[in-house]
N, C-alpha and C. Protein backbone atom coordinates (compact mmCIF):
# COMPACT_ATOMS: atom_id res chain seq x y z
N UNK A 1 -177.52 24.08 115.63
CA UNK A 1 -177.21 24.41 114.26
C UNK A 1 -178.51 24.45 113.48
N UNK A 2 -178.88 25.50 112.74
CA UNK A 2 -179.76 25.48 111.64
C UNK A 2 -179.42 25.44 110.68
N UNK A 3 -180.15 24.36 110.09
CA UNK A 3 -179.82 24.12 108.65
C UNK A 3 -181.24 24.13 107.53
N UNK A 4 -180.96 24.93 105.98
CA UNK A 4 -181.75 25.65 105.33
C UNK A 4 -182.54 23.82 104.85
N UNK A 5 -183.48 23.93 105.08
CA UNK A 5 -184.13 22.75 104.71
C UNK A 5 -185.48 23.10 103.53
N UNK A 6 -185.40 22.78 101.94
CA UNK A 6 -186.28 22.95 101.37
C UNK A 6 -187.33 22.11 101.08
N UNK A 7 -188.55 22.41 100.62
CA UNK A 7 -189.72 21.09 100.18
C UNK A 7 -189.47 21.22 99.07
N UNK A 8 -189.40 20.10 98.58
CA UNK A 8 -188.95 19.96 97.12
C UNK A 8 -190.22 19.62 96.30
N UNK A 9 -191.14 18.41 97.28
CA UNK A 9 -192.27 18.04 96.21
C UNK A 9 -193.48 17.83 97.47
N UNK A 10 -194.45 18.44 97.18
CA UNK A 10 -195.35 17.70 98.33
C UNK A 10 -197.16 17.53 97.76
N UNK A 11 -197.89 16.20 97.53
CA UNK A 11 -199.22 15.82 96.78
C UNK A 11 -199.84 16.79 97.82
N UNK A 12 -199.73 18.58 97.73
CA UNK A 12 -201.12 19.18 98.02
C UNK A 12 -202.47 18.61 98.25
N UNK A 13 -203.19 18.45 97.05
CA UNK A 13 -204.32 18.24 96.62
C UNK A 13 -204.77 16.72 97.16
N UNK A 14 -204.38 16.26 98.31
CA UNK A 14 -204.65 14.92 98.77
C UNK A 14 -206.04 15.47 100.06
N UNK A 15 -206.62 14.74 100.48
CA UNK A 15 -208.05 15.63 101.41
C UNK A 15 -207.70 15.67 102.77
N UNK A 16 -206.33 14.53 103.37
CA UNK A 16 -206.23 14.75 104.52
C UNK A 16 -204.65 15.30 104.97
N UNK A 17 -204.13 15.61 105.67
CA UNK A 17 -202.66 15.92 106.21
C UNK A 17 -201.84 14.38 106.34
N UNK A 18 -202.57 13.24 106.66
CA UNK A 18 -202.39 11.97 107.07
C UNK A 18 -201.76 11.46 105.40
N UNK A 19 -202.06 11.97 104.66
CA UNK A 19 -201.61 11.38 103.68
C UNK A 19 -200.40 12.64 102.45
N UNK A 20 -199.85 13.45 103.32
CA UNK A 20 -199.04 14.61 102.85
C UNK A 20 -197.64 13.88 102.60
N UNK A 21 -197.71 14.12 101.34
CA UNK A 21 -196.00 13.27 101.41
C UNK A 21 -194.75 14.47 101.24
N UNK A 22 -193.97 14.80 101.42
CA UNK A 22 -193.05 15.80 101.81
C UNK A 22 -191.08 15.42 101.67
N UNK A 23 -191.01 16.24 100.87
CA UNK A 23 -189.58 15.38 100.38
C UNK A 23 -188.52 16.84 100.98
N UNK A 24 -187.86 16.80 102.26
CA UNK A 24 -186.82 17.53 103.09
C UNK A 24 -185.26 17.37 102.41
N UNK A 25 -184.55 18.01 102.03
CA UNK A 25 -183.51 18.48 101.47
C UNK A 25 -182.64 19.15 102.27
N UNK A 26 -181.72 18.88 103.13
CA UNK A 26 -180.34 19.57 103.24
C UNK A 26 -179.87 20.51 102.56
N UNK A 27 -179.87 21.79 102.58
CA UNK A 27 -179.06 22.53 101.79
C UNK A 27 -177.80 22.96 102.32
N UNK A 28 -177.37 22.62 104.00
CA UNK A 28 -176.24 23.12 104.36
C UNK A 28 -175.32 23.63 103.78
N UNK A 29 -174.32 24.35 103.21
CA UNK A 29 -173.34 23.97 102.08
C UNK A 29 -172.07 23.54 103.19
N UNK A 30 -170.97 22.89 102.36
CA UNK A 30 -169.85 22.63 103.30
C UNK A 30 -169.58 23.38 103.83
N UNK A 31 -168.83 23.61 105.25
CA UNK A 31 -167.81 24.82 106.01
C UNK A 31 -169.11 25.55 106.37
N UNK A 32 -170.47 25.79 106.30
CA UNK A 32 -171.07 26.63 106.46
C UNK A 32 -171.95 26.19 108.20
N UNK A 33 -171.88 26.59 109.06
CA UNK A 33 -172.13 26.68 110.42
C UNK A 33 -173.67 26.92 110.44
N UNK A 34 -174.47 27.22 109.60
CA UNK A 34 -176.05 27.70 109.58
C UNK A 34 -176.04 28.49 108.11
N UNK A 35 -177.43 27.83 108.04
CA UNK A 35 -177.95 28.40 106.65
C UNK A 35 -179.80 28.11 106.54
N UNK A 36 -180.48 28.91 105.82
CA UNK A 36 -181.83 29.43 106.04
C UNK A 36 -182.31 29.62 104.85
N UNK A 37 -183.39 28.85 104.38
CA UNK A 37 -183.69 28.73 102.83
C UNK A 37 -185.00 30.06 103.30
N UNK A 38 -185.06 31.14 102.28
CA UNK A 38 -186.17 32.20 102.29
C UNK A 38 -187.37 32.16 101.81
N UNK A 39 -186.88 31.44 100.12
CA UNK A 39 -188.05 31.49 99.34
C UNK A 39 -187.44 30.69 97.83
N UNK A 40 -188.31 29.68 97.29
CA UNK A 40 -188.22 28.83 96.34
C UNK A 40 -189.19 29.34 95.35
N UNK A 41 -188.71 28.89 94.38
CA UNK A 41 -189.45 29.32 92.75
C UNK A 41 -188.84 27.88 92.06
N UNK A 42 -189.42 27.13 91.66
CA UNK A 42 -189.55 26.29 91.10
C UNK A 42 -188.40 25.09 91.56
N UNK A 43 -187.19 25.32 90.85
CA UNK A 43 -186.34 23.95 91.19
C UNK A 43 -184.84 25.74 92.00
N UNK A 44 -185.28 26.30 92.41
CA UNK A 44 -183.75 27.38 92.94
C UNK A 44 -184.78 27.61 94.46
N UNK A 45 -183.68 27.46 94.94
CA UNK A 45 -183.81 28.49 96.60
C UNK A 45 -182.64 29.35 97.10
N UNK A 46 -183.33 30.50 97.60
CA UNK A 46 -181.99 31.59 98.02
C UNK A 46 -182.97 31.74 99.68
N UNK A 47 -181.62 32.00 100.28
CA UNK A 47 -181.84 32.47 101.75
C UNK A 47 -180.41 33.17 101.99
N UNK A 48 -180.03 32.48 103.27
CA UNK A 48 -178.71 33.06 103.78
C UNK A 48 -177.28 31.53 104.17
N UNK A 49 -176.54 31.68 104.21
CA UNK A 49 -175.67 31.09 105.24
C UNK A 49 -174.72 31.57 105.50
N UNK A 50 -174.02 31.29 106.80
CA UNK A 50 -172.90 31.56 107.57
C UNK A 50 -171.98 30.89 106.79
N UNK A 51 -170.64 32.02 106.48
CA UNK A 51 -169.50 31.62 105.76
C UNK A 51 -168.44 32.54 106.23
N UNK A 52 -167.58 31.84 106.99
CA UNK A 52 -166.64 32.67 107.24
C UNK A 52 -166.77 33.52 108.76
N UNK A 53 -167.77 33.68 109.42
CA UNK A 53 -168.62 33.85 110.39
C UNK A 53 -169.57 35.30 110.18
N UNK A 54 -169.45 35.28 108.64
CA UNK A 54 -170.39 36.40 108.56
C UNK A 54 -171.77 35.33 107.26
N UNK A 55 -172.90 36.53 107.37
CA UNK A 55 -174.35 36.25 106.74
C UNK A 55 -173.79 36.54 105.47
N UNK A 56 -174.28 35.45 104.19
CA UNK A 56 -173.64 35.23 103.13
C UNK A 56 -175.23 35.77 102.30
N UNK A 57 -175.79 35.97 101.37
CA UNK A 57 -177.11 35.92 100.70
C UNK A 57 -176.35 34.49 100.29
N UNK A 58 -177.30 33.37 99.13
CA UNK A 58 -177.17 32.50 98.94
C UNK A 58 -178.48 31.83 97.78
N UNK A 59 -177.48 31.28 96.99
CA UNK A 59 -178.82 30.69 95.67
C UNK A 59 -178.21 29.10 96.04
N UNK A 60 -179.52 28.31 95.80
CA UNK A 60 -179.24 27.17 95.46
C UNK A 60 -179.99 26.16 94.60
N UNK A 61 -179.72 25.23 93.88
CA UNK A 61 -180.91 24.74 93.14
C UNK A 61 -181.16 23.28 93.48
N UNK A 62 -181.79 22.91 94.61
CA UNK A 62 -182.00 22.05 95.05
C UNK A 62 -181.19 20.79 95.73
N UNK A 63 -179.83 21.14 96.18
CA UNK A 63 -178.89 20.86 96.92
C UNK A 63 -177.74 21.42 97.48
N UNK A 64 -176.89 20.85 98.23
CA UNK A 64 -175.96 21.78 99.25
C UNK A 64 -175.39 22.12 98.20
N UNK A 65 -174.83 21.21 97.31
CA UNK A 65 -173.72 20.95 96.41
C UNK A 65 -173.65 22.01 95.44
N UNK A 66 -175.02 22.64 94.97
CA UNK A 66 -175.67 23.81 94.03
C UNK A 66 -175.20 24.75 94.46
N UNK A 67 -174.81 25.12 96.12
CA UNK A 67 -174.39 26.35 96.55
C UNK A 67 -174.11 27.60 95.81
N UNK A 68 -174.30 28.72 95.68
CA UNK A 68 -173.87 29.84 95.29
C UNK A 68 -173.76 31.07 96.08
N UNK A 69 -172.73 31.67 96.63
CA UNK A 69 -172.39 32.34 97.29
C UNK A 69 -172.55 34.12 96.60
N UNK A 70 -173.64 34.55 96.73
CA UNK A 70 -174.19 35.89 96.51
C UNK A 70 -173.70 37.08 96.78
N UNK A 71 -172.94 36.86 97.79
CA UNK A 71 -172.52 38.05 98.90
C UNK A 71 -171.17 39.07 97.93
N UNK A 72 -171.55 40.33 97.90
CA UNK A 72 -170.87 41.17 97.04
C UNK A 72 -170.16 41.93 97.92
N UNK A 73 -168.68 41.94 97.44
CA UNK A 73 -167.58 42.34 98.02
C UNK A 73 -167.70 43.53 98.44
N UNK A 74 -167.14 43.21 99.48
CA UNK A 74 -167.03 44.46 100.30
C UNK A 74 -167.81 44.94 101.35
N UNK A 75 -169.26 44.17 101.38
CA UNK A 75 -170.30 44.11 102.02
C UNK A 75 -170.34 43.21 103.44
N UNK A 76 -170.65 44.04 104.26
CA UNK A 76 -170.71 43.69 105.89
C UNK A 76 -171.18 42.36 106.03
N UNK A 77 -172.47 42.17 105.42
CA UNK A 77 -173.38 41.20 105.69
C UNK A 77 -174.37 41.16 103.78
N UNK A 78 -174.99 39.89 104.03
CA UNK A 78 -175.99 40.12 102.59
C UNK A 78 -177.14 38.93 103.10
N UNK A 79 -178.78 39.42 102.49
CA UNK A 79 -179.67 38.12 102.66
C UNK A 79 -180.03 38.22 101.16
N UNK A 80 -180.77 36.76 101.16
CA UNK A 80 -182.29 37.20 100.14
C UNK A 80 -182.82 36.72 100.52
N UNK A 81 -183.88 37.08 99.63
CA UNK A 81 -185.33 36.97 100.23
C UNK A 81 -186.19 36.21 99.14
N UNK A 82 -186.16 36.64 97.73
CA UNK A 82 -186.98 36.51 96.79
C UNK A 82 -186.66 36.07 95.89
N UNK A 83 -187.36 35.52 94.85
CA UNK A 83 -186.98 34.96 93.73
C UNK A 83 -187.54 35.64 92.51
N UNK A 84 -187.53 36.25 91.07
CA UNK A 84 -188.23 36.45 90.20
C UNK A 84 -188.22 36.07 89.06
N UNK A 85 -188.73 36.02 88.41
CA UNK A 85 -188.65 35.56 86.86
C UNK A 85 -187.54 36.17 85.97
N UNK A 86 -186.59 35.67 85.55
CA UNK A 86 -186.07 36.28 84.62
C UNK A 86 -185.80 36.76 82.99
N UNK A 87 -187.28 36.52 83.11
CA UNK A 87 -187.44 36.46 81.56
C UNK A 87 -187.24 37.81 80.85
């Protein structure tokens, strides 16, 4: 099973890897068999998950629980990929 796992916070700017601190997040959502985080912009991540046994696109904002199911009716399959500003 793959499950969409995001970095939520990690001290970059430290000089060695030995001291990288890294905070891993579950995004599974319930009922969902696999799911794949793409790309994060600040506190949201969208990728994909399995729902239903088809590829769902998918937003989330920093937990399973955030889930949002993207996928527009009628459509075979859906991903994302990206995130942009919506200003």
């Amino acid at each position: 099973m793959i499950r969409a796992l995001t970095v939520l916070s990690a001290a970059l700017s430290l000089p060695t890897w030995a001291q990288l601190q890294i905070t891993f997040v579950d995004l599974n959502p319930a009922g969902s068999t696999e799911s794949r985080a793409r790309a994060v912009d600040g506190a949201r991540q969208v990728g994909t998950a399995s729902v239903g046994g088809g590829t769902h696109a998918a937003l989330w904002s920093g937990s399973a629980g955030s889930f949002v199911d993207l996928h527009p009716a009628g459509a075979s399959s859906s991903e994302a990929f990206g995130l942009g500003d919506a200003r």
